[in-house]
PDB file of N, CA and C in Angstrom:
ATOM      1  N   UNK A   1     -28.604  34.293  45.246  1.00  0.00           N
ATOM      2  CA  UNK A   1     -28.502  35.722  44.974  1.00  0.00           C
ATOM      3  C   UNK A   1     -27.655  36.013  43.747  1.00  0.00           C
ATOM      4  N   UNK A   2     -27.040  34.861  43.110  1.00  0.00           N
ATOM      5  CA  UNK A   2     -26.332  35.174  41.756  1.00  0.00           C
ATOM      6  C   UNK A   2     -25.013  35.484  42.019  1.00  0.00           C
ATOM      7  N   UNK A   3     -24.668  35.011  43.367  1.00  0.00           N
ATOM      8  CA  UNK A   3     -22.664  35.240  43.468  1.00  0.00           C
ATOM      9  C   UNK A   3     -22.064  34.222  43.151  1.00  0.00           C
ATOM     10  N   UNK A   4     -21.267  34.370  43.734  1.00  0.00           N
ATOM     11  CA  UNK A   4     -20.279  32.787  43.678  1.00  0.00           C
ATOM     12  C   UNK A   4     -20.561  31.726  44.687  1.00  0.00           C
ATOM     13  N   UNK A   5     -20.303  30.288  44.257  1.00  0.00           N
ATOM     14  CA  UNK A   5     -20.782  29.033  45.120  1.00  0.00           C
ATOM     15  C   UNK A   5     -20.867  29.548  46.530  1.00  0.00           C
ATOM     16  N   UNK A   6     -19.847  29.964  47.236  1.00  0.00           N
ATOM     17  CA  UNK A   6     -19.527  30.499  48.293  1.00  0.00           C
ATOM     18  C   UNK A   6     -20.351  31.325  48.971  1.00  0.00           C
ATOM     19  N   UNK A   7     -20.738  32.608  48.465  1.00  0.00           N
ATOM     20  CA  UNK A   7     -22.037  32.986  48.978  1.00  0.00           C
ATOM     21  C   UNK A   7     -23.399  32.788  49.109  1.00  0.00           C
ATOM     22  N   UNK A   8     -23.399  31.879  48.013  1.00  0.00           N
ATOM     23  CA  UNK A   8     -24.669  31.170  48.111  1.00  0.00           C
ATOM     24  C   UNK A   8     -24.857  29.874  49.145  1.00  0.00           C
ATOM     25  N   UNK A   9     -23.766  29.285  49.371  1.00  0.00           N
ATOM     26  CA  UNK A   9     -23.481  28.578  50.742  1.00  0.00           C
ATOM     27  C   UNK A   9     -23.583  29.449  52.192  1.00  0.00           C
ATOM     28  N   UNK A  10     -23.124  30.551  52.175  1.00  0.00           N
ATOM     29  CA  UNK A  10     -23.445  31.747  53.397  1.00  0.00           C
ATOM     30  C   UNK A  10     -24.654  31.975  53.627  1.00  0.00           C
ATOM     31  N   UNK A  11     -25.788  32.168  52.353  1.00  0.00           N
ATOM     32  CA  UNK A  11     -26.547  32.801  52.208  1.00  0.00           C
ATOM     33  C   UNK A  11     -27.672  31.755  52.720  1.00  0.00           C
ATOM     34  N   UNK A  12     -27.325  30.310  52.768  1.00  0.00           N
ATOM     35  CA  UNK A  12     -27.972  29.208  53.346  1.00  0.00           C
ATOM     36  C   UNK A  12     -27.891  29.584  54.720  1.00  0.00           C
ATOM     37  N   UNK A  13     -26.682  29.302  55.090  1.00  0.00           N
ATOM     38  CA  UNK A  13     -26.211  29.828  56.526  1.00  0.00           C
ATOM     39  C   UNK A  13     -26.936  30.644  57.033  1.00  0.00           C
ATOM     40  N   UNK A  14     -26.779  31.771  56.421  1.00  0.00           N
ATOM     41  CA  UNK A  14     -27.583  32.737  57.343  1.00  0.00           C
ATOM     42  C   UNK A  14     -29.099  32.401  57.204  1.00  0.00           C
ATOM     43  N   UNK A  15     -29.548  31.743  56.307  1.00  0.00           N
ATOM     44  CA  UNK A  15     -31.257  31.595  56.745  1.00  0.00           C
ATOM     45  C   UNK A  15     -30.922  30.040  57.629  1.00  0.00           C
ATOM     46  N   UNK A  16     -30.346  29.517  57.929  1.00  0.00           N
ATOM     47  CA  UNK A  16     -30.425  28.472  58.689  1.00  0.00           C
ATOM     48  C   UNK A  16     -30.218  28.918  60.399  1.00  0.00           C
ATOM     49  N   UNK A  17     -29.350  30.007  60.252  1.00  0.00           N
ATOM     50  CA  UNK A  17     -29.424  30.816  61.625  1.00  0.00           C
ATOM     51  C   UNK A  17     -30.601  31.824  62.277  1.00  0.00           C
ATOM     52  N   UNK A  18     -30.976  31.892  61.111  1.00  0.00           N
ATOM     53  CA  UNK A  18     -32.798  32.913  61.493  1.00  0.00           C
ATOM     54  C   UNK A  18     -33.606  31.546  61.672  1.00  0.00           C
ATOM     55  N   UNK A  19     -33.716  30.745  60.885  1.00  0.00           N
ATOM     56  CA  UNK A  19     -34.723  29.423  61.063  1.00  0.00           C
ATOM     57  C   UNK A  19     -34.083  29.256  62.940  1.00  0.00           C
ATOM     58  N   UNK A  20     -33.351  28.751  62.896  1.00  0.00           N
ATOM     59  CA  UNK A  20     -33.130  27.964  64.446  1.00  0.00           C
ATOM     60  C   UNK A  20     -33.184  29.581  65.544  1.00  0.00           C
ATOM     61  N   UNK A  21     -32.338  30.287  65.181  1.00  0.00           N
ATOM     62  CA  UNK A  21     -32.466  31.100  66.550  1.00  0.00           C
ATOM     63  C   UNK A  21     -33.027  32.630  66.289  1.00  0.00           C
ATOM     64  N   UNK A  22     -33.999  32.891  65.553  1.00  0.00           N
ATOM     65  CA  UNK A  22     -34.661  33.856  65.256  1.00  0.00           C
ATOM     66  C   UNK A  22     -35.713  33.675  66.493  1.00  0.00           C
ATOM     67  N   UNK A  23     -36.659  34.569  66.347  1.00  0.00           N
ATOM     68  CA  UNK A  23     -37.674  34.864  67.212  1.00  0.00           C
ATOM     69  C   UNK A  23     -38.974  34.330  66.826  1.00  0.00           C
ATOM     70  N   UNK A  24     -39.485  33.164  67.177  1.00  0.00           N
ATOM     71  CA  UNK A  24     -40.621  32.553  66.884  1.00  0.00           C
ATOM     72  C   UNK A  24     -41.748  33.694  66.618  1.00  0.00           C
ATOM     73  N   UNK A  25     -42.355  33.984  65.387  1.00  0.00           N
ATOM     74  CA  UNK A  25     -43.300  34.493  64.951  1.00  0.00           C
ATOM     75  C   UNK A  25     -43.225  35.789  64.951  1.00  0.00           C
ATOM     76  N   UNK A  26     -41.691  35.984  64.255  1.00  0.00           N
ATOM     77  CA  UNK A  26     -41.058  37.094  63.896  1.00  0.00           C
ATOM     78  C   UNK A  26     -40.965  38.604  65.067  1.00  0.00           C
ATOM     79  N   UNK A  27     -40.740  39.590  64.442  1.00  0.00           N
ATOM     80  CA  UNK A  27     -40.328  40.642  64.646  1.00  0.00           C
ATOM     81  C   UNK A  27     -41.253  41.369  63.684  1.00  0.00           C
ATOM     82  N   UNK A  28     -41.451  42.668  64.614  1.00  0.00           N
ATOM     83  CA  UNK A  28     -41.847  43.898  63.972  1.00  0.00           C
ATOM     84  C   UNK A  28     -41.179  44.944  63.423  1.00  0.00           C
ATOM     85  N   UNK A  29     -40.904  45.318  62.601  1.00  0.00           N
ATOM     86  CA  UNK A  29     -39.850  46.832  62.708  1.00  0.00           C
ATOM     87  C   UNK A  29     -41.074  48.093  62.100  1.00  0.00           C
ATOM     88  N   UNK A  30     -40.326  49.264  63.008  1.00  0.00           N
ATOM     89  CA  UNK A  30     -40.893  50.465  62.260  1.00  0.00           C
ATOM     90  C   UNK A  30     -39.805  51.490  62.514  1.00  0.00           C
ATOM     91  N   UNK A  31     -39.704  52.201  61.893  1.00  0.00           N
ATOM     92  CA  UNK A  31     -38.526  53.112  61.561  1.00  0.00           C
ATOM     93  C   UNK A  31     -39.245  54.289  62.176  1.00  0.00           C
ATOM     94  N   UNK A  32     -38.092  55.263  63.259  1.00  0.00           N
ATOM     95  CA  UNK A  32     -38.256  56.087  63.697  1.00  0.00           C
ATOM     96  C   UNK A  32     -39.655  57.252  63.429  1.00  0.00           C
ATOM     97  N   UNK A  33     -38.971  57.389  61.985  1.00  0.00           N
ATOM     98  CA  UNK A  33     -39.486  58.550  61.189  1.00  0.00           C
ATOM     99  C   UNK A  33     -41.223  58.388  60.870  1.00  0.00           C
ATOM    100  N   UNK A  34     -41.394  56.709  61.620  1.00  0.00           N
ATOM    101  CA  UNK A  34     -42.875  56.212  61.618  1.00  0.00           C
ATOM    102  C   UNK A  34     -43.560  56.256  59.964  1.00  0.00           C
ATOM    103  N   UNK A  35     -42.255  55.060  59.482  1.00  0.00           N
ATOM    104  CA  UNK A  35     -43.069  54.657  58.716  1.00  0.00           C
ATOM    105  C   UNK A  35     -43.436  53.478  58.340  1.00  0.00           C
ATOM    106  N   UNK A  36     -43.734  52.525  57.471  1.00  0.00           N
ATOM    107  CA  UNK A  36     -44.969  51.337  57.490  1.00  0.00           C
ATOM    108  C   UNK A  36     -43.816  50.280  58.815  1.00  0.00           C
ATOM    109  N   UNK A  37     -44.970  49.522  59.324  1.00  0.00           N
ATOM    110  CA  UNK A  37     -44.003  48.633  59.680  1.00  0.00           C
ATOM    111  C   UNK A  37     -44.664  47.777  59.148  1.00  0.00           C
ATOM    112  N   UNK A  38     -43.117  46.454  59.624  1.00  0.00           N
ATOM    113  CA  UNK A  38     -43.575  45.108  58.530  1.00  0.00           C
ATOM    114  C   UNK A  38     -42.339  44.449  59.106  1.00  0.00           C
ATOM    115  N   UNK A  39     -42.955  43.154  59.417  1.00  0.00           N
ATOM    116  CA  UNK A  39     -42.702  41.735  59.733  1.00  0.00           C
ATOM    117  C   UNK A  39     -40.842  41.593  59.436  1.00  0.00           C
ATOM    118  N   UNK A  40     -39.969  41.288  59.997  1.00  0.00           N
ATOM    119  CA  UNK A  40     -38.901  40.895  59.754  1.00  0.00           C
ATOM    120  C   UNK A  40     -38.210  39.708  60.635  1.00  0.00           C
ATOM    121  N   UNK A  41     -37.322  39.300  60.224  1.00  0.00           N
ATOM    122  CA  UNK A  41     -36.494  37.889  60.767  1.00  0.00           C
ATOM    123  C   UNK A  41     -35.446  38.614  61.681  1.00  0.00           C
ATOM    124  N   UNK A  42     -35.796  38.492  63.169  1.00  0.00           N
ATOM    125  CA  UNK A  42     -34.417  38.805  64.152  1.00  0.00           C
ATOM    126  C   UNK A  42     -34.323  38.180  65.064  1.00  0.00           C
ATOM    127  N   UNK A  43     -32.607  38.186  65.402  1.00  0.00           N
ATOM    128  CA  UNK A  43     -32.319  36.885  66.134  1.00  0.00           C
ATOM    129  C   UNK A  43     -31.734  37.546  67.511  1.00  0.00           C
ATOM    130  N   UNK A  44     -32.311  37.666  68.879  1.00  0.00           N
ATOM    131  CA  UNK A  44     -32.262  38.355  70.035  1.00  0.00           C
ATOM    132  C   UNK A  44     -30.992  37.642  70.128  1.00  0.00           C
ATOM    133  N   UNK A  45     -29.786  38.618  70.793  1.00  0.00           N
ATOM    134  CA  UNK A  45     -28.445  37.718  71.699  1.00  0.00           C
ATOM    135  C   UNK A  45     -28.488  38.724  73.111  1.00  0.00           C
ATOM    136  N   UNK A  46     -28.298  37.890  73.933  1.00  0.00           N
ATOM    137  CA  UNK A  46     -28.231  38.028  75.507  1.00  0.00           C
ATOM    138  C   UNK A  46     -26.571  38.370  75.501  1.00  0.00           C
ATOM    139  N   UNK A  47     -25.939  39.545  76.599  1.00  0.00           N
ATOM    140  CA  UNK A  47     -24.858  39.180  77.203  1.00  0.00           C
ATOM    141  C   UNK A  47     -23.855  39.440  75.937  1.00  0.00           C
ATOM    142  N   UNK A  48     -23.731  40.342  74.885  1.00  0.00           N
ATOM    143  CA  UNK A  48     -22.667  40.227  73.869  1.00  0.00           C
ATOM    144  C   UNK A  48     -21.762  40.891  73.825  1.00  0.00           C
ATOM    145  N   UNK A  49     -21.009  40.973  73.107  1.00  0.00           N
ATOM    146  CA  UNK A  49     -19.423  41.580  73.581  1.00  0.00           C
ATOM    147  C   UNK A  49     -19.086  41.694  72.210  1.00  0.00           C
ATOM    148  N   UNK A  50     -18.801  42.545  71.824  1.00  0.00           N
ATOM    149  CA  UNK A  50     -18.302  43.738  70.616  1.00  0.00           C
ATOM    150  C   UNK A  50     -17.181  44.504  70.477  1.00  0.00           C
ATOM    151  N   UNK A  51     -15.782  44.369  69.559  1.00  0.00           N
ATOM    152  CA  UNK A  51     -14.834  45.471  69.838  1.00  0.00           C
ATOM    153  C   UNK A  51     -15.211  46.733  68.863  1.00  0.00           C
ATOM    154  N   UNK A  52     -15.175  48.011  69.490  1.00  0.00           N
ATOM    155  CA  UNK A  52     -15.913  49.071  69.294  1.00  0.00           C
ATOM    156  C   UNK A  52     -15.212  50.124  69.384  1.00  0.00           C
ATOM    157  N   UNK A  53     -14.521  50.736  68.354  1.00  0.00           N
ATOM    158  CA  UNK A  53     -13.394  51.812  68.711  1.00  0.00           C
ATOM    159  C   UNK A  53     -12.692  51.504  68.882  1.00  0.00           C
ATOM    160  N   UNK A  54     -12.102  50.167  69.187  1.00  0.00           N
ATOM    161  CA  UNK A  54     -10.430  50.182  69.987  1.00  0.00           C
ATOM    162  C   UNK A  54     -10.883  49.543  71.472  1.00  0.00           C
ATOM    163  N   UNK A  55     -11.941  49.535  71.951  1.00  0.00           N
ATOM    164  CA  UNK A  55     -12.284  48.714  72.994  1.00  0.00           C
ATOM    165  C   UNK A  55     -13.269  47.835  72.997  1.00  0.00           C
ATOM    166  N   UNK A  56     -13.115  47.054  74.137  1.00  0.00           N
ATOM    167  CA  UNK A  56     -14.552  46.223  74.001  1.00  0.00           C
ATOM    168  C   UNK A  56     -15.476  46.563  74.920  1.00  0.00           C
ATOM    169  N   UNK A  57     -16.489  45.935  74.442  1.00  0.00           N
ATOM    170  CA  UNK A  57     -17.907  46.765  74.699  1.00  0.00           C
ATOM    171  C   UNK A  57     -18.998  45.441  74.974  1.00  0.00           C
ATOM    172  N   UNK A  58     -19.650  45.461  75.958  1.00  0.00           N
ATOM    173  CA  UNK A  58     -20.706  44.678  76.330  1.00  0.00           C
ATOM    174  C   UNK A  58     -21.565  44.964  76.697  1.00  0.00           C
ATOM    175  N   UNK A  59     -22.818  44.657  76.285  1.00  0.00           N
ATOM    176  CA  UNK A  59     -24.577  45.252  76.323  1.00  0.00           C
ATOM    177  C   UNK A  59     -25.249  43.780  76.220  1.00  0.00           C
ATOM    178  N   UNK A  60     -26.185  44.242  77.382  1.00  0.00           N
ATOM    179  CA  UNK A  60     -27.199  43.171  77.624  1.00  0.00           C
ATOM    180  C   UNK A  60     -28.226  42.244  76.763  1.00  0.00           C
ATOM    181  N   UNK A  61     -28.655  43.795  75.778  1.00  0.00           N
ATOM    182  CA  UNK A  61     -29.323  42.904  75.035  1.00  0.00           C
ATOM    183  C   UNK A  61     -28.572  43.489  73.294  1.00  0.00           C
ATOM    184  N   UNK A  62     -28.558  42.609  72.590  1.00  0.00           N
ATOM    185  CA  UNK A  62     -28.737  43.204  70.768  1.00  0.00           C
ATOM    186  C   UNK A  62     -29.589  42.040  69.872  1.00  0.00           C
ATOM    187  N   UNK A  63     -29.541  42.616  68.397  1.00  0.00           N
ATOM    188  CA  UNK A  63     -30.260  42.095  67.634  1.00  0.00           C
ATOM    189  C   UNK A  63     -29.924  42.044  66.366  1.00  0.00           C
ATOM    190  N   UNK A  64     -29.992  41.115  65.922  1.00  0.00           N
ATOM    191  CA  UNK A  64     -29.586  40.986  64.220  1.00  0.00           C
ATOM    192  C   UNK A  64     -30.553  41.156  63.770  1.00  0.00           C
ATOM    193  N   UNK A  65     -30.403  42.089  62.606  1.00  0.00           N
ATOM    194  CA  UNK A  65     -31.390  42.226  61.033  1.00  0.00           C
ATOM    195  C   UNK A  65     -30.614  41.803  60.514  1.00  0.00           C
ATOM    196  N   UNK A  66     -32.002  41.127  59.332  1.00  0.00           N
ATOM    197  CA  UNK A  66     -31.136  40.821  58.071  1.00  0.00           C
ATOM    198  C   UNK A  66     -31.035  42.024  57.210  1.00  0.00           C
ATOM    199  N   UNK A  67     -30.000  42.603  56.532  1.00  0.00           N
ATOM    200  CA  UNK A  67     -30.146  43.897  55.790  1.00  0.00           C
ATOM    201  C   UNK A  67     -31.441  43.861  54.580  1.00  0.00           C
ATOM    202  N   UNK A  68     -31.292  42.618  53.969  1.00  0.00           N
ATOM    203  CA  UNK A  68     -31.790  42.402  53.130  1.00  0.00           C
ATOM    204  C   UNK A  68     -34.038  42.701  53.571  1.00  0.00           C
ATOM    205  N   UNK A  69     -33.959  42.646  54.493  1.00  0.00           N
ATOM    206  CA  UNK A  69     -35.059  42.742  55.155  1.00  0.00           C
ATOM    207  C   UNK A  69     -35.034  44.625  55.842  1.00  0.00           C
ATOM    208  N   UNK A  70     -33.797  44.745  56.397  1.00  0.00           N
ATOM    209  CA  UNK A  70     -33.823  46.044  56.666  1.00  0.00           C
ATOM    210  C   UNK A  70     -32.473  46.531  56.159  1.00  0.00           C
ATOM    211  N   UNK A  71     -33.261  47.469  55.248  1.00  0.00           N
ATOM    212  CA  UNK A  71     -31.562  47.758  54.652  1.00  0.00           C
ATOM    213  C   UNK A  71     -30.731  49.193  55.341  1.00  0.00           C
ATOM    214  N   UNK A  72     -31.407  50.029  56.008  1.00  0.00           N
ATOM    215  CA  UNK A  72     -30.815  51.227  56.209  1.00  0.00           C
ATOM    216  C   UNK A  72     -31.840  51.314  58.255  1.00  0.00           C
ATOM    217  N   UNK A  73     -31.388  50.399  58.835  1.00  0.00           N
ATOM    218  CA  UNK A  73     -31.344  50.366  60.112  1.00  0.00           C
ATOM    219  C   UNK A  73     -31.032  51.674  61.012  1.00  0.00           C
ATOM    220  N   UNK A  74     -32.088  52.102  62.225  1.00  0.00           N
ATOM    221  CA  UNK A  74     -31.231  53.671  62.596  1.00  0.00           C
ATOM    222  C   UNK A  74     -31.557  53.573  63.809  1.00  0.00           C
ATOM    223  N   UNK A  75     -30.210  53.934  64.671  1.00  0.00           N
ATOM    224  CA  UNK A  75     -30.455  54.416  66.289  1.00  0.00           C
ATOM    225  C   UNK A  75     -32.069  54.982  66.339  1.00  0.00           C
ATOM    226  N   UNK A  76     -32.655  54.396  67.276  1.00  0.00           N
ATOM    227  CA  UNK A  76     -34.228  54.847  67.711  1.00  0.00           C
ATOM    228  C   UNK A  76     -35.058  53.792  66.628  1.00  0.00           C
ATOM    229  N   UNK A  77     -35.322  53.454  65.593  1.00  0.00           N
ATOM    230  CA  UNK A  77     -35.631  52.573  64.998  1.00  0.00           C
ATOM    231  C   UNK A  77     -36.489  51.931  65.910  1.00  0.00           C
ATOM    232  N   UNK A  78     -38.039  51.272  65.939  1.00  0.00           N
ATOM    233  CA  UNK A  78     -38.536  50.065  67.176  1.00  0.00           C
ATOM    234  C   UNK A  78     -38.557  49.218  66.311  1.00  0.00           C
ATOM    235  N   UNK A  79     -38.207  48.076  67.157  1.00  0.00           N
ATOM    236  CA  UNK A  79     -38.544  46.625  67.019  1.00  0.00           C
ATOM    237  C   UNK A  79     -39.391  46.265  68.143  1.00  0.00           C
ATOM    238  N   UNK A  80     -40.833  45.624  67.606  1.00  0.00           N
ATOM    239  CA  UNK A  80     -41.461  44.445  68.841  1.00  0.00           C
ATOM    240  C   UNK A  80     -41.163  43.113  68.713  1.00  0.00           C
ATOM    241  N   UNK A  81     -40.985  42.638  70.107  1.00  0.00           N
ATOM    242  CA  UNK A  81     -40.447  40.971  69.567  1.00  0.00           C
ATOM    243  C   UNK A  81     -41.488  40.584  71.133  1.00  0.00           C
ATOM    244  N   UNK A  82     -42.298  39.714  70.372  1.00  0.00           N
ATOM    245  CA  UNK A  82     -43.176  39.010  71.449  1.00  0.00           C
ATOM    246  C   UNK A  82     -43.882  40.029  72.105  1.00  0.00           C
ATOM    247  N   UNK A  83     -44.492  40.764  71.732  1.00  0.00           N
ATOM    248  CA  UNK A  83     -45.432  42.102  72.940  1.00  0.00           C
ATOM    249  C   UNK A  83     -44.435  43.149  73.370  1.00  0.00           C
ATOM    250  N   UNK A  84     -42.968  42.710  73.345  1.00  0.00           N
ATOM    251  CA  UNK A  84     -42.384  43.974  74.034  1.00  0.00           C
ATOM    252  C   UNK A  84     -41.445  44.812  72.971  1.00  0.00           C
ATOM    253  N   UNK A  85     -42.088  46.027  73.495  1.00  0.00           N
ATOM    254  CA  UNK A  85     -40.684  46.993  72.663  1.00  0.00           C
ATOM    255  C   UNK A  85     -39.747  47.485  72.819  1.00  0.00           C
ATOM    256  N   UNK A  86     -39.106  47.478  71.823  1.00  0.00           N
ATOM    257  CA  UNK A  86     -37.369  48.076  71.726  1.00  0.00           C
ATOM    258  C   UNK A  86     -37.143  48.955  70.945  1.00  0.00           C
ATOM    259  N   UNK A  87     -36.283  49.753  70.947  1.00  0.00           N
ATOM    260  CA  UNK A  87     -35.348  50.643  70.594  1.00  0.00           C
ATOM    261  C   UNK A  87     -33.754  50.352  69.927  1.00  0.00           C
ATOM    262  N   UNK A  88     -33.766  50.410  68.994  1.00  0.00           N
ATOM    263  CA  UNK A  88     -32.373  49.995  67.935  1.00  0.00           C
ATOM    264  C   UNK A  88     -31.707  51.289  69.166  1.00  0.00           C
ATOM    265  N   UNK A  89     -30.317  50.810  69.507  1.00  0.00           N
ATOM    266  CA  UNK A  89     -29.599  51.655  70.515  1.00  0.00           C
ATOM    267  C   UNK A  89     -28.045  52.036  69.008  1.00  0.00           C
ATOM    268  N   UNK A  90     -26.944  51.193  69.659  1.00  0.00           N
ATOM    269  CA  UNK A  90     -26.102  51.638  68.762  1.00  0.00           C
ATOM    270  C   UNK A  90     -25.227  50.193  68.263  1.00  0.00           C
ATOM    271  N   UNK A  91     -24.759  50.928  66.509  1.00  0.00           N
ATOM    272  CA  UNK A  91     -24.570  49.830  65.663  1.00  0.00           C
ATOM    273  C   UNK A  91     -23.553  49.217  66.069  1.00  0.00           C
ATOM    274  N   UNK A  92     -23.516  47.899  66.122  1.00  0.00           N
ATOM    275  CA  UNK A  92     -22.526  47.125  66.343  1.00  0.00           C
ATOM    276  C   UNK A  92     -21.229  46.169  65.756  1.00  0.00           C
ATOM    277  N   UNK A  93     -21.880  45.657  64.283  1.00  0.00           N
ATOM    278  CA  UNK A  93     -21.309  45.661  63.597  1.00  0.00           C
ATOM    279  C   UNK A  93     -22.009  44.795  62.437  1.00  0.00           C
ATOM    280  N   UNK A  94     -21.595  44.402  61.531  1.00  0.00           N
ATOM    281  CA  UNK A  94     -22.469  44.040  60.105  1.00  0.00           C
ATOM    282  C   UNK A  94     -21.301  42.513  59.757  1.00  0.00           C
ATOM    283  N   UNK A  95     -21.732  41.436  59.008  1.00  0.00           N
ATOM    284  CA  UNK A  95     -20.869  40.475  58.413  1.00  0.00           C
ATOM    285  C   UNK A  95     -21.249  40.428  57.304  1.00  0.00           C
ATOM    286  N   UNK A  96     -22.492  41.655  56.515  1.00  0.00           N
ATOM    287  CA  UNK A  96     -22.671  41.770  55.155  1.00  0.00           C
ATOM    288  C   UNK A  96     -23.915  41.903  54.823  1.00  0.00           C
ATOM    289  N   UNK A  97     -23.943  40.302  55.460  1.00  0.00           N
ATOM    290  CA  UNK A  97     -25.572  40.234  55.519  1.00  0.00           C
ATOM    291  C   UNK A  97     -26.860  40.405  56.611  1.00  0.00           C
ATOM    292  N   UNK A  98     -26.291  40.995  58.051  1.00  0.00           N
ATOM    293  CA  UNK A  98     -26.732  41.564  58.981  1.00  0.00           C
ATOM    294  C   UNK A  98     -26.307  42.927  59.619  1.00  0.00           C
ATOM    295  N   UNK A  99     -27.147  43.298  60.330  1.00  0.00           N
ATOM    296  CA  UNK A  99     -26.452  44.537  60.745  1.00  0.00           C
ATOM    297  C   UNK A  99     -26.819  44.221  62.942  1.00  0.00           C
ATOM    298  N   UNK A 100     -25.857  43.840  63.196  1.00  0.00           N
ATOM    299  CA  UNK A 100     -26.180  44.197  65.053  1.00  0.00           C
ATOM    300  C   UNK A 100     -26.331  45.172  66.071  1.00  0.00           C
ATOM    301  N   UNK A 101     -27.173  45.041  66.082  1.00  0.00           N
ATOM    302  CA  UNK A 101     -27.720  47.095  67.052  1.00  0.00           C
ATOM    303  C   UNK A 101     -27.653  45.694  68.539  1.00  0.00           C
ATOM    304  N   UNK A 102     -27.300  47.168  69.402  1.00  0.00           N
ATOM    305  CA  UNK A 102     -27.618  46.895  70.321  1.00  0.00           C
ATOM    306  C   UNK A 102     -29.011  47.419  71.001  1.00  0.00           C
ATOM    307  N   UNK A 103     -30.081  47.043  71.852  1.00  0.00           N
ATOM    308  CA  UNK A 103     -31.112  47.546  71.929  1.00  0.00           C
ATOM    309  C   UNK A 103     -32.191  48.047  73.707  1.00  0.00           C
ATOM    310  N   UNK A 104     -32.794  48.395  73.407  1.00  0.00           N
ATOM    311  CA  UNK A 104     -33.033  49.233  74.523  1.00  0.00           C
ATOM    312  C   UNK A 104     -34.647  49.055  74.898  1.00  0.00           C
ATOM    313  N   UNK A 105     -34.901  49.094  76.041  1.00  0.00           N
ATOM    314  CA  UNK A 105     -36.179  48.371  76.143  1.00  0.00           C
ATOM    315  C   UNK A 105     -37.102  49.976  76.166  1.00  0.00           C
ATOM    316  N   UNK A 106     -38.387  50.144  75.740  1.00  0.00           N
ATOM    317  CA  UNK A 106     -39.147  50.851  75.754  1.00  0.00           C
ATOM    318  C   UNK A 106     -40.214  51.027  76.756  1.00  0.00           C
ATOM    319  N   UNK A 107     -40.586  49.769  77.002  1.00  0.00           N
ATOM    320  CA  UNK A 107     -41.501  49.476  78.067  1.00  0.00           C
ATOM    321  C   UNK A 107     -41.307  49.874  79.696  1.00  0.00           C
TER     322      UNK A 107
END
């Protein structure tokens, strides 16, 4: 991406973490406001735990985007992963190059 050694070592990282624990044969996204959807890299976590305000916070299911794939992510937002749909719930937190929603089943 043209930073320093360092991020470009991260920037491995993080596609080495979508390669292994992403969602075999991707993700869907479409944005609330219903517009195009299109194919993205997300990595489902079970059981996570988040400090959130000053407390901590645990939700069953969330999901990493890559920003770079979704750059402006929004409560209600769907994602399909494998036939089922979801609902981007609320943001969780970002390390730069992701953003973690927690998410909500539709079905």
């Amino acid at each position: 991406m043209g930073g320093s050694e360092f991020d470009d070592i991260f920037d491995d990282a993080d596609d080495e973490l979508f390669d292994m624990f992403g969602e075999r044969g991707g993700a869907v996204f479409q944005a609330k406001d219903g517009g195009p959807t299109k194919e993205v890299g997300a990595v489902i976590q079970r059981n996570v735990g988040s400090a959130g305000g000053g407390s901590f916070v645990a939700v069953a299911l969330a999901v990493d985007l890559r920003i770079r794939d979704v750059p402006d992510p929004q409560r209600g937002d769907l994602l399909t992963v494998n036939c089922k749909r979801y609902a981007l719930g609320e943001w969780m937190g970002t390390d730069g190059l992701i953003n973690r929603y927690s998410l909500m089943s539709t079905d």
